[in-house]
N, C-alpha and C. Protein backbone atom coordinates (compact mmCIF):
# COMPACT_ATOMS: atom_id res chain seq x y z
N UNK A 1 92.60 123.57 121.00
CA UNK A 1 93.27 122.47 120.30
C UNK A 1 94.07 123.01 119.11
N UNK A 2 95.16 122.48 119.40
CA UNK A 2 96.42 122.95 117.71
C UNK A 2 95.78 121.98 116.58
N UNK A 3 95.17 122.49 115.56
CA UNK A 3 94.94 121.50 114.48
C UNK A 3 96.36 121.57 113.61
N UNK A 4 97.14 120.68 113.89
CA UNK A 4 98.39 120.45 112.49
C UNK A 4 97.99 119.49 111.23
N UNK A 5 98.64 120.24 109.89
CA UNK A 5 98.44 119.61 108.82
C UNK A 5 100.04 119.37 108.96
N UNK A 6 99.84 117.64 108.24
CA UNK A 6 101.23 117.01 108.01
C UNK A 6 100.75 116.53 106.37
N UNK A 7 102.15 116.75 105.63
CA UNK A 7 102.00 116.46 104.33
C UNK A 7 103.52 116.24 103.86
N UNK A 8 103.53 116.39 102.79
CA UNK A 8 104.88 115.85 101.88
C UNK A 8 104.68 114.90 100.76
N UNK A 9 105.62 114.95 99.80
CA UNK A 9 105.72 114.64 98.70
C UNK A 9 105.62 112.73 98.66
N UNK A 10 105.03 112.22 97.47
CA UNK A 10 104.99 110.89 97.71
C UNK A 10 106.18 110.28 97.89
N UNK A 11 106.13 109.23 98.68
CA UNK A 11 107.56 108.58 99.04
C UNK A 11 107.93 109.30 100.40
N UNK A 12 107.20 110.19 101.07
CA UNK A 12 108.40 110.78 102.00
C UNK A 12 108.58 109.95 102.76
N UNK A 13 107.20 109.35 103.22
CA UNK A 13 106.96 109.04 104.41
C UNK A 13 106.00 109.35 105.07
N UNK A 14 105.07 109.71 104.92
CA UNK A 14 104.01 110.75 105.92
C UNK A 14 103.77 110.22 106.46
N UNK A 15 102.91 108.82 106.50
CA UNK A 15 102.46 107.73 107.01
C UNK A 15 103.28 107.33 108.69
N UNK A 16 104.37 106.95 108.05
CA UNK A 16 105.36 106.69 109.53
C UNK A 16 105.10 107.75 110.30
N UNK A 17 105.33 108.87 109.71
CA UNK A 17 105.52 110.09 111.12
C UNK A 17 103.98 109.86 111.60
N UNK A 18 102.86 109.76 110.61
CA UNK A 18 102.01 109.99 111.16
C UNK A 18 101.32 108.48 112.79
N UNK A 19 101.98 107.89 112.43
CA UNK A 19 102.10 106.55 113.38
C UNK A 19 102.84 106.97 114.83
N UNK A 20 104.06 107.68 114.23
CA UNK A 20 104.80 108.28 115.32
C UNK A 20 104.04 109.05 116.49
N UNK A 21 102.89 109.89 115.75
CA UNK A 21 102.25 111.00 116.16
C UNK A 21 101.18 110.22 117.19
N UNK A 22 100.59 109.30 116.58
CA UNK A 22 99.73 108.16 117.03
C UNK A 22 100.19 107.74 118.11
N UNK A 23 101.55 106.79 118.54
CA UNK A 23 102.11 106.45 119.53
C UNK A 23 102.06 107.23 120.50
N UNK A 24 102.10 108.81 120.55
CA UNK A 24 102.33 109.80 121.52
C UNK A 24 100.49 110.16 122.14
N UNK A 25 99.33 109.39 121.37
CA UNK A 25 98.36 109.97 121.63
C UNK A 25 97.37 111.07 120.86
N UNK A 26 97.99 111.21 119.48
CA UNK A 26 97.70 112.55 119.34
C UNK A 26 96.55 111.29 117.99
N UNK A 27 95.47 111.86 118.06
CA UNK A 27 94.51 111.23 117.42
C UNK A 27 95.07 112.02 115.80
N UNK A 28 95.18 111.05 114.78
CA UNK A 28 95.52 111.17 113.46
C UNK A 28 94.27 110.79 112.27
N UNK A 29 94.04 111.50 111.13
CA UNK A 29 93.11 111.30 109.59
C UNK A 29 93.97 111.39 108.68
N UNK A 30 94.06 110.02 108.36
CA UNK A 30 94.62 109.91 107.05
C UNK A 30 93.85 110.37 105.48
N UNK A 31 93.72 111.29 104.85
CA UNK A 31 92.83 111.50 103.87
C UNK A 31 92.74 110.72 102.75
N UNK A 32 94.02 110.19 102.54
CA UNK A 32 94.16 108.72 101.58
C UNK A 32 93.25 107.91 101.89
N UNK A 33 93.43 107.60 103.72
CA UNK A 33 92.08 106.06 103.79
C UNK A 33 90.37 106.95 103.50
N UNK A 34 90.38 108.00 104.47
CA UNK A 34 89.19 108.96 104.29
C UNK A 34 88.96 109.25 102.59
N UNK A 35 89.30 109.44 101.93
CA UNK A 35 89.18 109.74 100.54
C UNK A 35 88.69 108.05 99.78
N UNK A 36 89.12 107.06 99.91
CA UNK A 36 88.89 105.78 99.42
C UNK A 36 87.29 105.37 100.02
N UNK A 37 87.55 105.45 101.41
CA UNK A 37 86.49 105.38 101.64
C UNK A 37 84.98 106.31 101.13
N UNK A 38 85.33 106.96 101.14
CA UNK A 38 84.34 107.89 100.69
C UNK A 38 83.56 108.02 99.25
N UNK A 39 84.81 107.44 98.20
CA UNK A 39 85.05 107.23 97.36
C UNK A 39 84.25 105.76 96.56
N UNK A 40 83.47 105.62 97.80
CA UNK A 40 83.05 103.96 97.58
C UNK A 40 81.93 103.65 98.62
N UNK A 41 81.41 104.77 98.89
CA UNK A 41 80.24 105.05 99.73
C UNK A 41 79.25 106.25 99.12
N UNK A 42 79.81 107.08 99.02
CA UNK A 42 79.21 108.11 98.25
C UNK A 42 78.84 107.91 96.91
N UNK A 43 77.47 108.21 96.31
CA UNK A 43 76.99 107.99 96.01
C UNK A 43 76.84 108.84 94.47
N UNK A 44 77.13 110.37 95.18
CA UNK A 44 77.24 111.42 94.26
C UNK A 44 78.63 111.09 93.22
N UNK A 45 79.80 110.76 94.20
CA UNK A 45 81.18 110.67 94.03
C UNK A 45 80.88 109.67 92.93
N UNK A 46 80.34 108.35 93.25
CA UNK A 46 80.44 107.11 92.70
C UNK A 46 79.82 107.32 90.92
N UNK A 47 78.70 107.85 90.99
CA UNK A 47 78.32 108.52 89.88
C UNK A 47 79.11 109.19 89.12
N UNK A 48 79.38 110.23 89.71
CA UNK A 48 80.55 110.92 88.54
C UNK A 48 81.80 110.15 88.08
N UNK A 49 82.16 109.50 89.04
CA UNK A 49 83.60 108.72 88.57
C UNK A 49 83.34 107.98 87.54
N UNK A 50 81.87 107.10 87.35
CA UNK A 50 81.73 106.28 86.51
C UNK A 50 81.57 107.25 84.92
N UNK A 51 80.65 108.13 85.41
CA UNK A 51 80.49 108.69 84.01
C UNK A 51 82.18 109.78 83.73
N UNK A 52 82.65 110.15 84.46
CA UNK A 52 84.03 110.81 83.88
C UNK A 52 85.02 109.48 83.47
N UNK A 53 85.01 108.98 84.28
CA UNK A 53 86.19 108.05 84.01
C UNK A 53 86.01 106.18 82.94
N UNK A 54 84.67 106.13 83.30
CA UNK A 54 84.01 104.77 82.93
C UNK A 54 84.12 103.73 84.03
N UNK A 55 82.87 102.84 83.35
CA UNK A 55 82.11 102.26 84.51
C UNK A 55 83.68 101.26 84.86
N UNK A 56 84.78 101.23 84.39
CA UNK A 56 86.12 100.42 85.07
C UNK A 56 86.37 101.07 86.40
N UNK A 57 85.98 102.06 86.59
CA UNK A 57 86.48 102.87 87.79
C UNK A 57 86.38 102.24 89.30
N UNK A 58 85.18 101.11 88.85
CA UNK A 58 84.92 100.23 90.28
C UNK A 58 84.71 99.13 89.38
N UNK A 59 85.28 97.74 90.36
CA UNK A 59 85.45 96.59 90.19
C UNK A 59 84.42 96.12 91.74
N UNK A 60 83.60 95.37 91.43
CA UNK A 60 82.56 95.06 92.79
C UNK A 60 82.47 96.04 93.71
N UNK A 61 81.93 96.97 93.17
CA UNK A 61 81.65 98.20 94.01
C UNK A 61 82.51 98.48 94.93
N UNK A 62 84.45 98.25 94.67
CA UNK A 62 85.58 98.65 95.06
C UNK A 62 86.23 99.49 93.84
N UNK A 63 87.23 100.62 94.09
CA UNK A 63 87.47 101.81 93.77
C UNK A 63 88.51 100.94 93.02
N UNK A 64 88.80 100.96 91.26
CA UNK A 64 89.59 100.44 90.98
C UNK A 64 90.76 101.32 91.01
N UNK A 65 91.57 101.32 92.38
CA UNK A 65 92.80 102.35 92.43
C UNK A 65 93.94 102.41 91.06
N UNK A 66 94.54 101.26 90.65
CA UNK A 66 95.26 100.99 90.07
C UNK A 66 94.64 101.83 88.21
N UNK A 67 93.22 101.36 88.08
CA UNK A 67 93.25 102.20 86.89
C UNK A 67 93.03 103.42 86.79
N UNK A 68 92.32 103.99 88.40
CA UNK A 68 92.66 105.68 87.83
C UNK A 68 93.75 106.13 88.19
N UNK A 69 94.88 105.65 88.86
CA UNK A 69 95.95 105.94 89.06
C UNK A 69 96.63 106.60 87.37
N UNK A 70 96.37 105.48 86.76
CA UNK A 70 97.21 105.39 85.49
C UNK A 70 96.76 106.44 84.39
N UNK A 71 95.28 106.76 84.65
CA UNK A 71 94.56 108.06 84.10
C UNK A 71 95.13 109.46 84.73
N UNK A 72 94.85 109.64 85.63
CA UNK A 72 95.65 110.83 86.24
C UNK A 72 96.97 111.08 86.64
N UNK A 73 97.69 109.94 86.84
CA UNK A 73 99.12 110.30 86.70
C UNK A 73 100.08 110.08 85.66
N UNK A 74 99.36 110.19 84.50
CA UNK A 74 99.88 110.56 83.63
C UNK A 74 98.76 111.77 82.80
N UNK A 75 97.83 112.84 82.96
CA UNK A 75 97.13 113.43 82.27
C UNK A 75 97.17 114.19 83.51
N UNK A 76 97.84 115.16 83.78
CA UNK A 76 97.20 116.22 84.89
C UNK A 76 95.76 116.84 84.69
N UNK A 77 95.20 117.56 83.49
CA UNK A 77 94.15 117.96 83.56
C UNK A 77 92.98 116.71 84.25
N UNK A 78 93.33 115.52 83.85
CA UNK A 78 92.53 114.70 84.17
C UNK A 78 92.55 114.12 85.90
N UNK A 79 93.86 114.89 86.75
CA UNK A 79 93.73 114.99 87.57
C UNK A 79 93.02 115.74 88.84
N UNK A 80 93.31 116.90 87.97
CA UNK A 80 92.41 118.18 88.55
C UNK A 80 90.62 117.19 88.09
N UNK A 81 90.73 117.21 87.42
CA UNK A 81 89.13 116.73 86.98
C UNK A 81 88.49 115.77 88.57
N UNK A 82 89.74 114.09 88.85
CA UNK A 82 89.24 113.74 90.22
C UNK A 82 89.73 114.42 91.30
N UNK A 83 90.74 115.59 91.34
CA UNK A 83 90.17 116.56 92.03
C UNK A 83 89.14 117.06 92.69
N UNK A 84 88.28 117.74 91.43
CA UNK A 84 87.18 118.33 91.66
C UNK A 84 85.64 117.86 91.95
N UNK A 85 86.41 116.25 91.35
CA UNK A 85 85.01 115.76 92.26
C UNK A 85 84.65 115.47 93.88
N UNK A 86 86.32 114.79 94.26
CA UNK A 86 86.46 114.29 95.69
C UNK A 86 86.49 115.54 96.44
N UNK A 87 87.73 116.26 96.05
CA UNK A 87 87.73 117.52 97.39
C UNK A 87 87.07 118.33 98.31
N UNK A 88 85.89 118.54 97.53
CA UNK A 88 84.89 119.25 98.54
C UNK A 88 84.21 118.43 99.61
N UNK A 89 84.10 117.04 99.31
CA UNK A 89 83.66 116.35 99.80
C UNK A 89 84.47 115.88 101.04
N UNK A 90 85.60 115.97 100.77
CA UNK A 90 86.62 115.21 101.19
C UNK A 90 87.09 116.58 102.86
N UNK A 91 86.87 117.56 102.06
CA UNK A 91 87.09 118.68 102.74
C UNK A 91 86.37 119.12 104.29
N UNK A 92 84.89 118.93 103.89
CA UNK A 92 83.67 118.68 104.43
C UNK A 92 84.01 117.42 105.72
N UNK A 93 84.41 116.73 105.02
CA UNK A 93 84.46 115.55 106.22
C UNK A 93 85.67 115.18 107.46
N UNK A 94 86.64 116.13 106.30
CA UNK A 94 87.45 116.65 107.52
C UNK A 94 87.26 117.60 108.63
N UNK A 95 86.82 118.26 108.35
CA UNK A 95 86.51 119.16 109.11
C UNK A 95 85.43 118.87 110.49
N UNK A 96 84.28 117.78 109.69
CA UNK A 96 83.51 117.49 110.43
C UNK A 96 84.47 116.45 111.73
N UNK A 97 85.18 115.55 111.60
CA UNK A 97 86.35 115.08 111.99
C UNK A 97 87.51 116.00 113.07
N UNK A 98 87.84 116.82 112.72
CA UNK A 98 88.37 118.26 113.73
C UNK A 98 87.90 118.51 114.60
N UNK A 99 86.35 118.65 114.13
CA UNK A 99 85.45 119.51 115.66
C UNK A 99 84.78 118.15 116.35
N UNK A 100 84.80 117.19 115.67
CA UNK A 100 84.78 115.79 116.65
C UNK A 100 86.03 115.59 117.99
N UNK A 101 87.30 116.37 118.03
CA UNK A 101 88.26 115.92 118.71
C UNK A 101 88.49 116.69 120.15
N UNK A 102 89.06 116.44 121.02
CA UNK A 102 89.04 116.85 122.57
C UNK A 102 90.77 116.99 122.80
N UNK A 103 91.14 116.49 122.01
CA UNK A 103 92.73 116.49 122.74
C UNK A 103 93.61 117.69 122.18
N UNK A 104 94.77 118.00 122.74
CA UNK A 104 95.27 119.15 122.95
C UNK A 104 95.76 119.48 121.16
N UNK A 105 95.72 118.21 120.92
CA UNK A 105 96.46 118.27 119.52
C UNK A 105 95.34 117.45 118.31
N UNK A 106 95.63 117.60 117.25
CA UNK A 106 95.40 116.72 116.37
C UNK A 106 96.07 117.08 114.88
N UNK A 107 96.20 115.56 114.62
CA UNK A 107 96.90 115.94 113.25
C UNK A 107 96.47 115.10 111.83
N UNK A 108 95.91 115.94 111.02
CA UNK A 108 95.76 115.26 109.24
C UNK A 108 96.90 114.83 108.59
N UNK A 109 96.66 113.99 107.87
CA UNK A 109 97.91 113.47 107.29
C UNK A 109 96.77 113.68 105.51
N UNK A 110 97.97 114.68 104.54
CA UNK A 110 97.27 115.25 103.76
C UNK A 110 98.51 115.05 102.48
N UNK A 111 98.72 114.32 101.29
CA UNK A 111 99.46 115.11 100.43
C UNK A 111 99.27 115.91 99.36
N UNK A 112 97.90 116.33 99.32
CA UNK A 112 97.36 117.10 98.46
C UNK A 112 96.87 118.69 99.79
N UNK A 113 97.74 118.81 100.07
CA UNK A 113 97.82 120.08 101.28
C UNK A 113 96.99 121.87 100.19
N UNK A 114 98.34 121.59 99.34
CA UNK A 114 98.08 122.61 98.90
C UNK A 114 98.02 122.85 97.29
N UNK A 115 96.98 121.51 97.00
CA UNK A 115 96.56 121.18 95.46
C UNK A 115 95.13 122.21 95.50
N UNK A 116 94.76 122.57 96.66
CA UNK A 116 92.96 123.07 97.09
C UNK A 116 93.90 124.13 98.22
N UNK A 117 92.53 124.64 98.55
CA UNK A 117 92.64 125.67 100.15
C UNK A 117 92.58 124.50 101.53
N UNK A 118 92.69 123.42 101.32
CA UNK A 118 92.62 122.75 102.34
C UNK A 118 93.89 123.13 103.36
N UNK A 119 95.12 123.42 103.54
CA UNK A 119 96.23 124.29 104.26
C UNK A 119 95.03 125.40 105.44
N UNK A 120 94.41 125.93 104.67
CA UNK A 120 93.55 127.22 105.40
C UNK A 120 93.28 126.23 106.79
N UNK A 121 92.79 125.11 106.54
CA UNK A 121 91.80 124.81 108.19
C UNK A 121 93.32 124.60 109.49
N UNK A 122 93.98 124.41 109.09
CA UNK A 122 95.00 124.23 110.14
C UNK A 122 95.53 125.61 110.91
N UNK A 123 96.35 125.27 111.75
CA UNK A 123 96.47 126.00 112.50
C UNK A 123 98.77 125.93 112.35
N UNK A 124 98.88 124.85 112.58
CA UNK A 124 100.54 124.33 112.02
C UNK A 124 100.61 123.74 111.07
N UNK A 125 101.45 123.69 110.29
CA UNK A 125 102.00 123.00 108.73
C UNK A 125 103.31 122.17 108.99
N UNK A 126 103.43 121.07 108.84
CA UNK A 126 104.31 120.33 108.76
C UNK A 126 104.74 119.44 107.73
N UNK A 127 105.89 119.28 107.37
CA UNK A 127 106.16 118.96 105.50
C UNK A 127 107.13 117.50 105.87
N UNK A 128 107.17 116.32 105.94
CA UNK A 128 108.24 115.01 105.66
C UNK A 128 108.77 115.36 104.42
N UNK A 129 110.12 115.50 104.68
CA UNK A 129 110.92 115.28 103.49
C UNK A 129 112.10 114.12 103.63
N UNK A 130 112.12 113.83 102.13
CA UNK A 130 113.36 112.24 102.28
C UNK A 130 113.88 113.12 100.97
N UNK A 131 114.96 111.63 100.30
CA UNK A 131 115.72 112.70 99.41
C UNK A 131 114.96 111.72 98.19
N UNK A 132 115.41 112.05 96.91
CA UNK A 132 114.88 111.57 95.97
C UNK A 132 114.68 110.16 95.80
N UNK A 133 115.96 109.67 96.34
CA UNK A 133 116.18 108.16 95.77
C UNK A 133 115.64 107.29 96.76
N UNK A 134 115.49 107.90 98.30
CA UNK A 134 114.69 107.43 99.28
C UNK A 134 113.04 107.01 99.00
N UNK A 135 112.67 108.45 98.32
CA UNK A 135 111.28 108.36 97.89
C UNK A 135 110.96 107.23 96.59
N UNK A 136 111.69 107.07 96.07
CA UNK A 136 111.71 106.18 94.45
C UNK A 136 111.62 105.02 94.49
N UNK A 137 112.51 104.28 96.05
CA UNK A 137 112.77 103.26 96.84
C UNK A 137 111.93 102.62 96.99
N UNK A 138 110.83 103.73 97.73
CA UNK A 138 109.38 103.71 98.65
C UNK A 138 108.37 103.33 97.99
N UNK A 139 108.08 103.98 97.02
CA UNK A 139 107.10 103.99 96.19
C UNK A 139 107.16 102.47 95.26
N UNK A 140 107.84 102.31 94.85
CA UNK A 140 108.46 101.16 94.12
C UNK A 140 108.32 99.69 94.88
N UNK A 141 108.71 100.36 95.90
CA UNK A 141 108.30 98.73 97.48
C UNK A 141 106.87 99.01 97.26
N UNK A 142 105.95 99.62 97.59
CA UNK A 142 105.04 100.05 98.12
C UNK A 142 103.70 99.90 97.22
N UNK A 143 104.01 100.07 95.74
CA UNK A 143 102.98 99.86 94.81
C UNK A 143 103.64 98.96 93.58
N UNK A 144 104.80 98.48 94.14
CA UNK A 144 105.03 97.48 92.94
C UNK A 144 105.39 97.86 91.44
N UNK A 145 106.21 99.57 91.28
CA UNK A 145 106.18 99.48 90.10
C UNK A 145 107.48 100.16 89.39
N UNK A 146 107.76 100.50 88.72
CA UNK A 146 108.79 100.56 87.81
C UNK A 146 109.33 102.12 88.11
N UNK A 147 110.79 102.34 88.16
CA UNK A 147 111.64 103.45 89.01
C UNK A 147 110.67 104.59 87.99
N UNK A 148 110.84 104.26 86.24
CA UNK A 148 110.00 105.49 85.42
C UNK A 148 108.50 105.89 86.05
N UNK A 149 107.45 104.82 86.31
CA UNK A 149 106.51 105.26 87.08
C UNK A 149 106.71 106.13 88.25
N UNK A 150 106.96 105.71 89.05
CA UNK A 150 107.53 106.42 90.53
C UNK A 150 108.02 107.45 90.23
N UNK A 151 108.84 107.92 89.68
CA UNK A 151 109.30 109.41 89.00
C UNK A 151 107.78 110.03 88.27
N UNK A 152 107.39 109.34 87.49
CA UNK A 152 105.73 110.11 87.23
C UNK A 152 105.16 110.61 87.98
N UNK A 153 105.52 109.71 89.31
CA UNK A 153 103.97 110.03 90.21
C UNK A 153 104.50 111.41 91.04
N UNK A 154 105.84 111.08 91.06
CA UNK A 154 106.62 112.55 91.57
C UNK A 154 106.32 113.52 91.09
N UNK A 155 106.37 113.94 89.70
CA UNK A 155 106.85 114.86 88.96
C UNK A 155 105.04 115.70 88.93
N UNK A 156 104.14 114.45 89.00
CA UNK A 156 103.02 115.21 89.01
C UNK A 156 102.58 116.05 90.31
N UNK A 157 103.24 116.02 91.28
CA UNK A 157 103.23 116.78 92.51
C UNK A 157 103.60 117.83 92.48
N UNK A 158 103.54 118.98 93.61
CA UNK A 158 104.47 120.44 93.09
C UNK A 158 105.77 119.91 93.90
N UNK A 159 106.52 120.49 93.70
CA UNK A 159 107.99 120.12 94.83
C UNK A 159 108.09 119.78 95.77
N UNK A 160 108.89 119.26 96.34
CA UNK A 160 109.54 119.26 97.87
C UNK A 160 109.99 120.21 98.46
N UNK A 161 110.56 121.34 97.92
CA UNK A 161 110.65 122.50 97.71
C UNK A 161 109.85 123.61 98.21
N UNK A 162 108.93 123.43 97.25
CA UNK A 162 108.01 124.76 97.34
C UNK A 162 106.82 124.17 98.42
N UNK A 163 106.95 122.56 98.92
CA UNK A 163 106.11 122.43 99.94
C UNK A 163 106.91 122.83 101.25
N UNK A 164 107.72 122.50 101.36
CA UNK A 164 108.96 123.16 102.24
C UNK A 164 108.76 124.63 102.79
N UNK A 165 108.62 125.31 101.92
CA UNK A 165 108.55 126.88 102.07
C UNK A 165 107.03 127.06 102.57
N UNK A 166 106.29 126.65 102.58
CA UNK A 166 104.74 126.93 102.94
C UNK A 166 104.70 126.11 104.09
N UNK A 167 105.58 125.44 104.80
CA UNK A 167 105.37 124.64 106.34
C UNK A 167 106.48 125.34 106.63
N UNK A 168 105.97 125.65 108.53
CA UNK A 168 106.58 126.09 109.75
C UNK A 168 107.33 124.81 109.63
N UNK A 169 107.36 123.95 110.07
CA UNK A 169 108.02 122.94 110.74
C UNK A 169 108.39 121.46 109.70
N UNK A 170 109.44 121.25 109.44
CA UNK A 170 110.17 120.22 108.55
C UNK A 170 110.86 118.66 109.43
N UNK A 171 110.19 117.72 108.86
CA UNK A 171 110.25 116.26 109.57
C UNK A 171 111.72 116.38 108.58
N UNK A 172 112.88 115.75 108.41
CA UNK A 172 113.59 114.79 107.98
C UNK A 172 113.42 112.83 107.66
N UNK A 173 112.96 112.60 107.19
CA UNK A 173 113.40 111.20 106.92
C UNK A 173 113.82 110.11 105.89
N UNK A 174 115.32 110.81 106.08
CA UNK A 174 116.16 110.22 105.39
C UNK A 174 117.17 108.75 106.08
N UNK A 175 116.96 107.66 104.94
CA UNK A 175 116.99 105.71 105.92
C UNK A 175 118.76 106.11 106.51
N UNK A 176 119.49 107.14 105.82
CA UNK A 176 120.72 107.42 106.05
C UNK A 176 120.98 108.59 107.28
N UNK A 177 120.12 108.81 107.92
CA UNK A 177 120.09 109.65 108.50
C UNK A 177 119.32 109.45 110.19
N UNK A 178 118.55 108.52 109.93
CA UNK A 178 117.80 108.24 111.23
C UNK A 178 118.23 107.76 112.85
N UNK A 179 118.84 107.08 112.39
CA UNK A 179 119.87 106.59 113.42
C UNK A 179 120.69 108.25 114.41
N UNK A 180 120.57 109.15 113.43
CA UNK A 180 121.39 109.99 114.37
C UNK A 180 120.12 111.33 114.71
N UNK A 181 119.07 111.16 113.82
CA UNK A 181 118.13 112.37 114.21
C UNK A 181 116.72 111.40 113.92
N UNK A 182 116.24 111.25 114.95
CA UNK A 182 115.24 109.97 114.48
C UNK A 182 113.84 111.08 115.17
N UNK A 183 112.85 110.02 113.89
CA UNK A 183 111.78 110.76 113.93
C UNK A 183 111.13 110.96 115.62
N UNK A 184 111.40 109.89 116.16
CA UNK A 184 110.60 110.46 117.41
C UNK A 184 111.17 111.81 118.10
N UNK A 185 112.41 112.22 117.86
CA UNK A 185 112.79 113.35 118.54
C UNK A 185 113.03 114.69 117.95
N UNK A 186 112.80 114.51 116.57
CA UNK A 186 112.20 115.59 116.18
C UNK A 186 110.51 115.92 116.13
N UNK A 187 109.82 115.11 116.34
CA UNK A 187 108.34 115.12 116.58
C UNK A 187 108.15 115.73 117.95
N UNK A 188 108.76 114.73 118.96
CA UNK A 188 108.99 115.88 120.48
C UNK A 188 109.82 117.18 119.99
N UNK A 189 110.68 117.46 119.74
CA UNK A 189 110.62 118.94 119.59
C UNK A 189 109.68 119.90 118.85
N UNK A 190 108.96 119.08 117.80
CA UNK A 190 108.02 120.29 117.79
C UNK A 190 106.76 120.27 118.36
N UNK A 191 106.49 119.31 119.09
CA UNK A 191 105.06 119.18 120.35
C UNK A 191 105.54 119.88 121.45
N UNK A 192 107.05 119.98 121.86
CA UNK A 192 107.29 121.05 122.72
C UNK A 192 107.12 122.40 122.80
N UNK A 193 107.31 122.60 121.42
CA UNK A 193 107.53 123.92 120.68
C UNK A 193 105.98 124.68 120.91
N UNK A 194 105.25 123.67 120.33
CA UNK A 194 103.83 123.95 120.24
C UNK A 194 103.28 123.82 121.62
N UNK A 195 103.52 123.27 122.83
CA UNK A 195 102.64 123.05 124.16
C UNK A 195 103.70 124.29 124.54
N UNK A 196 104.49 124.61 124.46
CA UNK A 196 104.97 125.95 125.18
C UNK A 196 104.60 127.16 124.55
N UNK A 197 104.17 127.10 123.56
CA UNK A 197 103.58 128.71 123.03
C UNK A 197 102.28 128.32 123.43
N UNK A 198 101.47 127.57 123.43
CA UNK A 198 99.98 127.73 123.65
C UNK A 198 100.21 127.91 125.33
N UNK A 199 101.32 127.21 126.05
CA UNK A 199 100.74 127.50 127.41
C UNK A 199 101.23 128.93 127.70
N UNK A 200 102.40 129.77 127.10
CA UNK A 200 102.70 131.07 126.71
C UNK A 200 101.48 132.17 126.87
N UNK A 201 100.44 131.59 125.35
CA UNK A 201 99.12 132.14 124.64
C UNK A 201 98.31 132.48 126.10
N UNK A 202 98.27 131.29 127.20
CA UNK A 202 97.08 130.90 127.40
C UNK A 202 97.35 132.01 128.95
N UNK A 203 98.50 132.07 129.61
CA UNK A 203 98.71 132.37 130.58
C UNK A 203 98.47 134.11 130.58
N UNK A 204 99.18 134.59 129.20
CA UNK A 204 98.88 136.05 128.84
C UNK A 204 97.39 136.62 128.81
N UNK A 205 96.16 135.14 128.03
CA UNK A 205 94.79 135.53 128.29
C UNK A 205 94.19 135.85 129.44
């Protein structure tokens, strides 16, 4: 089985492609829903959040997203901090998730790829990129908030850029652009790409 990590900067899009990926069969983990969840089950997790962050952190034993949002994306150290509580955890359960799967493929949907060693468990890297004002758009529809926020939540990420350079394989999705290179056919070209080198791999064994 090809384990691919899919990631990219907020706003790209990951989500869609990762739906795309879905449509074709290919069983998908979102670590956003996996991380919330976990986040509100766990017990260890739930503890620390309250005492790092205060007991606001949950509203009826739901994850108050909106106020640690506003703690860590604006205080990076204080990001790394829920970092270091979720990730290992978070890490752990992916994995356990991987060796649960049978099909030729599978793919994480990750944008904290390469905030941790989490990149290591994969096998392909794949990066969604849109352009700035696409992403600003997104985010802004999406959480309701002000173009200066949305640029925060950017800026606290590493690049588009330098995630670019650490993935084999680059989605496009740009709203100006789709119509002529649309995600489903760049997704088949790189499931082609990938079922012809493994059947390549497999024939040489």
């Amino acid at each position: 089985m090809v384990k691919i990590g899919l990631t990219g900067g907020i706003g790209s899009g990951k989500t869609t492609v990762s739906i795309k990926f879905m449509e074709k069969g290919i069983p998908i983990l979102n670590t956003d829903v996996l991380a919330r969840v976990i986040m509100e089950s766990n017990e260890t997790i739930i503890t620390s959040m309250k005492k790092t962050f205060g007991e606001e952190s949950y509203i009826d034993n739901k994850l108050n997203r909106k106020y640690i949002a506003n703690i860590v994306f604006n205080d990076s150290k204080q990001l790394e901090v829920l970092n270091s509580i979720t990730h290992p955890i978070v890490r752990q359960e992916i994995i356990k998730w991987i060796d649960s799967q049978t099909t030729d493929f599978c793919v994480v949907e990750s944008a904290i790829m390469f905030n941790s060693d989490l990149y290591t468990i994969f096998d392909e890297l794949i990066c969604v990129t849109a352009y700035k004002e696409n992403r600003i758009d997104r985010i802004i529809k999406r959480d309701n908030c002000t173009k200066e926020e949305a640029l925060a939540r950017i800026s606290k990420q590493i690049s588009q850029e330098e995630m670019v350079s650490k993935c084999r394989f680059i989605i496009l999705n740009n709203s100006e652009e789709l119509e002529f290179l649309s995600l489903d056919n760049q997704i088949r070209r790189i499931l082609t790409m990938l079922e012809y080198e493994v059947s390549s791999s497999n024939s040489q064994n």
